[in-house]
C-alpha atoms as a PDB file:
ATOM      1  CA  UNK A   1      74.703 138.338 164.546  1.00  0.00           C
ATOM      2  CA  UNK A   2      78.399 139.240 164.296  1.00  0.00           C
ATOM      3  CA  UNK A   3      80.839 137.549 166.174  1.00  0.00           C
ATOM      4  CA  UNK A   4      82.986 139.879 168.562  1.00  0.00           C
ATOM      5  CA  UNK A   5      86.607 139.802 167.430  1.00  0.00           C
ATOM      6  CA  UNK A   6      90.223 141.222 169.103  1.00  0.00           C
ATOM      7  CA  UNK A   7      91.328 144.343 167.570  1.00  0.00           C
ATOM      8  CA  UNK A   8      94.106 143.628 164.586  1.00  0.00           C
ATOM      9  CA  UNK A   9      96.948 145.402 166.649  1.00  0.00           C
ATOM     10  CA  UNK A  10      96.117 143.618 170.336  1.00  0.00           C
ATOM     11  CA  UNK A  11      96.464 139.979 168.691  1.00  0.00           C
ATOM     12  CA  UNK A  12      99.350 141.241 166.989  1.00  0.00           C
ATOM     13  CA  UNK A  13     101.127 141.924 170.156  1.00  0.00           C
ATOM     14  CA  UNK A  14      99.615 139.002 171.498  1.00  0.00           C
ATOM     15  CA  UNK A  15     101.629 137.166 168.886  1.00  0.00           C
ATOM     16  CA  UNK A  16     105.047 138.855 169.877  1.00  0.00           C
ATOM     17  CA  UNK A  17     104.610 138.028 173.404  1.00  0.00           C
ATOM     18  CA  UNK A  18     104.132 134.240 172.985  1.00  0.00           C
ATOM     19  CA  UNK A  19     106.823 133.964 170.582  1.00  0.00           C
ATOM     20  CA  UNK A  20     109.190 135.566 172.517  1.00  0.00           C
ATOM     21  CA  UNK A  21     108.023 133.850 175.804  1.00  0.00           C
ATOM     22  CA  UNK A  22     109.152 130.825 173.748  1.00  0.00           C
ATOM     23  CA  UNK A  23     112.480 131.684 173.076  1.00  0.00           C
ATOM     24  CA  UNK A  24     112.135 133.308 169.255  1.00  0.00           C
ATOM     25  CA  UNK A  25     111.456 136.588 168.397  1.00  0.00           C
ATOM     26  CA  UNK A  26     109.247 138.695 166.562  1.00  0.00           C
ATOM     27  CA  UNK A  27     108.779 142.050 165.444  1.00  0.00           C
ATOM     28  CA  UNK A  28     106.396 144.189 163.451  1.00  0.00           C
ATOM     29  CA  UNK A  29     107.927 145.276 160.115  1.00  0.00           C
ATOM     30  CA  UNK A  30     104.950 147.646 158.712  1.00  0.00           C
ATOM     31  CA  UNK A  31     101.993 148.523 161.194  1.00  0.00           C
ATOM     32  CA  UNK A  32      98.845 149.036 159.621  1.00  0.00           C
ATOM     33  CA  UNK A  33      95.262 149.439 161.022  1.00  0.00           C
ATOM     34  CA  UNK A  34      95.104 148.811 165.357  1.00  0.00           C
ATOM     35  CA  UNK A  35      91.402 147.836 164.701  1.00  0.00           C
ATOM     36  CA  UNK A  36      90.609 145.819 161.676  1.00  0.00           C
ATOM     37  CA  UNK A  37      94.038 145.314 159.296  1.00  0.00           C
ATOM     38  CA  UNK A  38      94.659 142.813 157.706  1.00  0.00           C
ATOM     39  CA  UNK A  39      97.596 140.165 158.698  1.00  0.00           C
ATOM     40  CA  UNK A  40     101.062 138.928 156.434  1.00  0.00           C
ATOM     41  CA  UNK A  41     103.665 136.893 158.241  1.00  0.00           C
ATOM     42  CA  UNK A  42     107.187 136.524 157.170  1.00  0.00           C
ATOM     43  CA  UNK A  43     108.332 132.857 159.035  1.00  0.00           C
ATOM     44  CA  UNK A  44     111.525 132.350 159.843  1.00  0.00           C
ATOM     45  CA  UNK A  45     113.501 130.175 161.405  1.00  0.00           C
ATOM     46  CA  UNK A  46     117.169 131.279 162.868  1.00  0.00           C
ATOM     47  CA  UNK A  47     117.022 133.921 160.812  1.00  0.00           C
ATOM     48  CA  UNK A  48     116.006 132.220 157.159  1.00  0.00           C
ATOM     49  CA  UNK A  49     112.717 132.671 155.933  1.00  0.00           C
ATOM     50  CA  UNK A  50     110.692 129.576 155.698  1.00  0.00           C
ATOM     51  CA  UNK A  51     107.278 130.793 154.638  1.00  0.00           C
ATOM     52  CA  UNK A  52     104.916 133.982 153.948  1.00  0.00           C
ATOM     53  CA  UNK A  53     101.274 133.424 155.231  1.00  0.00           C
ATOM     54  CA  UNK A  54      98.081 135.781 155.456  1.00  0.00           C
ATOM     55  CA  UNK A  55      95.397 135.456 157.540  1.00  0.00           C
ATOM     56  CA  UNK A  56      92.285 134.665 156.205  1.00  0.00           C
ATOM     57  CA  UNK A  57      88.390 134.917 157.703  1.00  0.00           C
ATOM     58  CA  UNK A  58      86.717 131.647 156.532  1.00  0.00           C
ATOM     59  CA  UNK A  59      83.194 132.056 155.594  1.00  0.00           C
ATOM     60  CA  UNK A  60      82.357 128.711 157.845  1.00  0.00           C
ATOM     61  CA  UNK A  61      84.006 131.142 160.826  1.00  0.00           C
ATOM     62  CA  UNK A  62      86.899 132.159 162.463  1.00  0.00           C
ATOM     63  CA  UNK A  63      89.997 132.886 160.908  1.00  0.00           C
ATOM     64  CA  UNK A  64      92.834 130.592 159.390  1.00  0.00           C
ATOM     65  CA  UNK A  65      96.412 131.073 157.779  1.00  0.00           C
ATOM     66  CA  UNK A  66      96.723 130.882 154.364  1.00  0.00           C
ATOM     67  CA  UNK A  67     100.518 130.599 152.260  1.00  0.00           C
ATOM     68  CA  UNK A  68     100.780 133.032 150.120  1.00  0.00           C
ATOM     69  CA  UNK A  69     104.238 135.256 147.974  1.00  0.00           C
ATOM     70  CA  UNK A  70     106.603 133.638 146.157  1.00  0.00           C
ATOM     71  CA  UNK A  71     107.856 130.168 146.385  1.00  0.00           C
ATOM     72  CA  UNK A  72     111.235 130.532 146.492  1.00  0.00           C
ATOM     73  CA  UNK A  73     111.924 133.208 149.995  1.00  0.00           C
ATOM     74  CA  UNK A  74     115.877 132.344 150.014  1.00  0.00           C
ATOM     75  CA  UNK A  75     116.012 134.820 146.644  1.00  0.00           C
ATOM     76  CA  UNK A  76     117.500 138.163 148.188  1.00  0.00           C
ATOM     77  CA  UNK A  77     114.897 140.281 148.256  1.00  0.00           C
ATOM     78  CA  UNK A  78     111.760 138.335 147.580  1.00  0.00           C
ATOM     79  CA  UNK A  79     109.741 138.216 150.937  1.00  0.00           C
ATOM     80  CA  UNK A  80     110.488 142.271 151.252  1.00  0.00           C
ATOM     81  CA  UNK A  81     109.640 142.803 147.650  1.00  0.00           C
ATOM     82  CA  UNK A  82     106.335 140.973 148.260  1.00  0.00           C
ATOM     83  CA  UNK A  83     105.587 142.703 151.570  1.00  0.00           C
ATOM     84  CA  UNK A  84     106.189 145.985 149.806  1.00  0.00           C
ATOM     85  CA  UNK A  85     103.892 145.553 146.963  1.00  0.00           C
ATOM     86  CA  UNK A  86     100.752 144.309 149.440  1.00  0.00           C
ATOM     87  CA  UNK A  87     101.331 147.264 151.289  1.00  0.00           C
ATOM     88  CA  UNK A  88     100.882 149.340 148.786  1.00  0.00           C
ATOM     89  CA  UNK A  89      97.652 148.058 147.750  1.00  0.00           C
ATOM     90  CA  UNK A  90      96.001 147.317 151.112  1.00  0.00           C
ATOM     91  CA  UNK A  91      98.329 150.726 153.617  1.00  0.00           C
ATOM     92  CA  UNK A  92      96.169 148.880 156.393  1.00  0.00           C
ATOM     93  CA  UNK A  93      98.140 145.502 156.181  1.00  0.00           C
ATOM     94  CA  UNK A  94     100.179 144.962 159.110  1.00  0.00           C
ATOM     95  CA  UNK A  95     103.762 143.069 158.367  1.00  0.00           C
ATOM     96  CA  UNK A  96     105.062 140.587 161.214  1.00  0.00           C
ATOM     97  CA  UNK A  97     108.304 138.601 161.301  1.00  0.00           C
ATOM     98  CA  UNK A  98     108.337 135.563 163.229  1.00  0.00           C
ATOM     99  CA  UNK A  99     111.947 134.023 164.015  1.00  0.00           C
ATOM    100  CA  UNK A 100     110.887 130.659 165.973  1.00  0.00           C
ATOM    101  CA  UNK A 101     111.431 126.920 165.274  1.00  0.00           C
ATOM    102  CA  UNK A 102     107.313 126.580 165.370  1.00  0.00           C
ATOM    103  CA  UNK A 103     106.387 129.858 163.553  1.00  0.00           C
ATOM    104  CA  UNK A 104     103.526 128.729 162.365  1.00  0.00           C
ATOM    105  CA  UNK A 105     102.038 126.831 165.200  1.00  0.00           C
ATOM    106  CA  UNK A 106     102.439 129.978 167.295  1.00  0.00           C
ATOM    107  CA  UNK A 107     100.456 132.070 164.677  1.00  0.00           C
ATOM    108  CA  UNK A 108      98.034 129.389 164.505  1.00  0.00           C
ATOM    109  CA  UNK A 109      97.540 129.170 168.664  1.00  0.00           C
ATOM    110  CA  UNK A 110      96.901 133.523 168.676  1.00  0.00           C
ATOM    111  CA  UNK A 111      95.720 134.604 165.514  1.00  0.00           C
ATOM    112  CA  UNK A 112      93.249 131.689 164.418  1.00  0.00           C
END
């Protein structure tokens, strides 16, 4: 049986609203697929990138975050470099930024 899942794009927004109704901000930087694209996170925090996760569909179910780009985001360039190249092997990959002291717990709490 497959498991009913939220379209790509309504979880995205999802994930705007929360973080703004925290205090941060986030914004899509490349929107792919509304139904069934995949997900790459730039983190940030004041405005400096802290991290670069995907999310992932586990096998044992649901979905999780996984980090993934380079290691080293303060490099001018790297995190958009990165985002660029995914997107132009998967056009359905959607790009959010996510400016918020607890980045990733937000993701966590709407997209997992």
């Amino acid at each position: 049986m497959t498991e009913a899942r939220p379209a790509t794009g309504l979880s995205v927004s999802a994930l705007i609203r929360r973080t703004e109704a925290e205090g941060g901000s986030a914004m899509v930087l490349a929107k792919g697929d509304a139904t069934a694209g995949a997900i790459l996170l730039l983190l940030a925090d004041r405005g400096r990138p802290v991290g670069l996760c995907e999310r992932v569909w586990r096998f044992e179910g649901g979905f999780g975050l996984d980090p993934v780009g380079p290691a080293d985001l303060e490099q001018p360039g790297a995190a958009s470099d990165y985002i660029a190249r995914r997107r132009r092997s998967d056009p359905d990959l959607w790009a959010v930024e996510v400016d918020h002291r607890e980045a990733l717990r937000l993701a966590r709490e709407c997209l997992c």
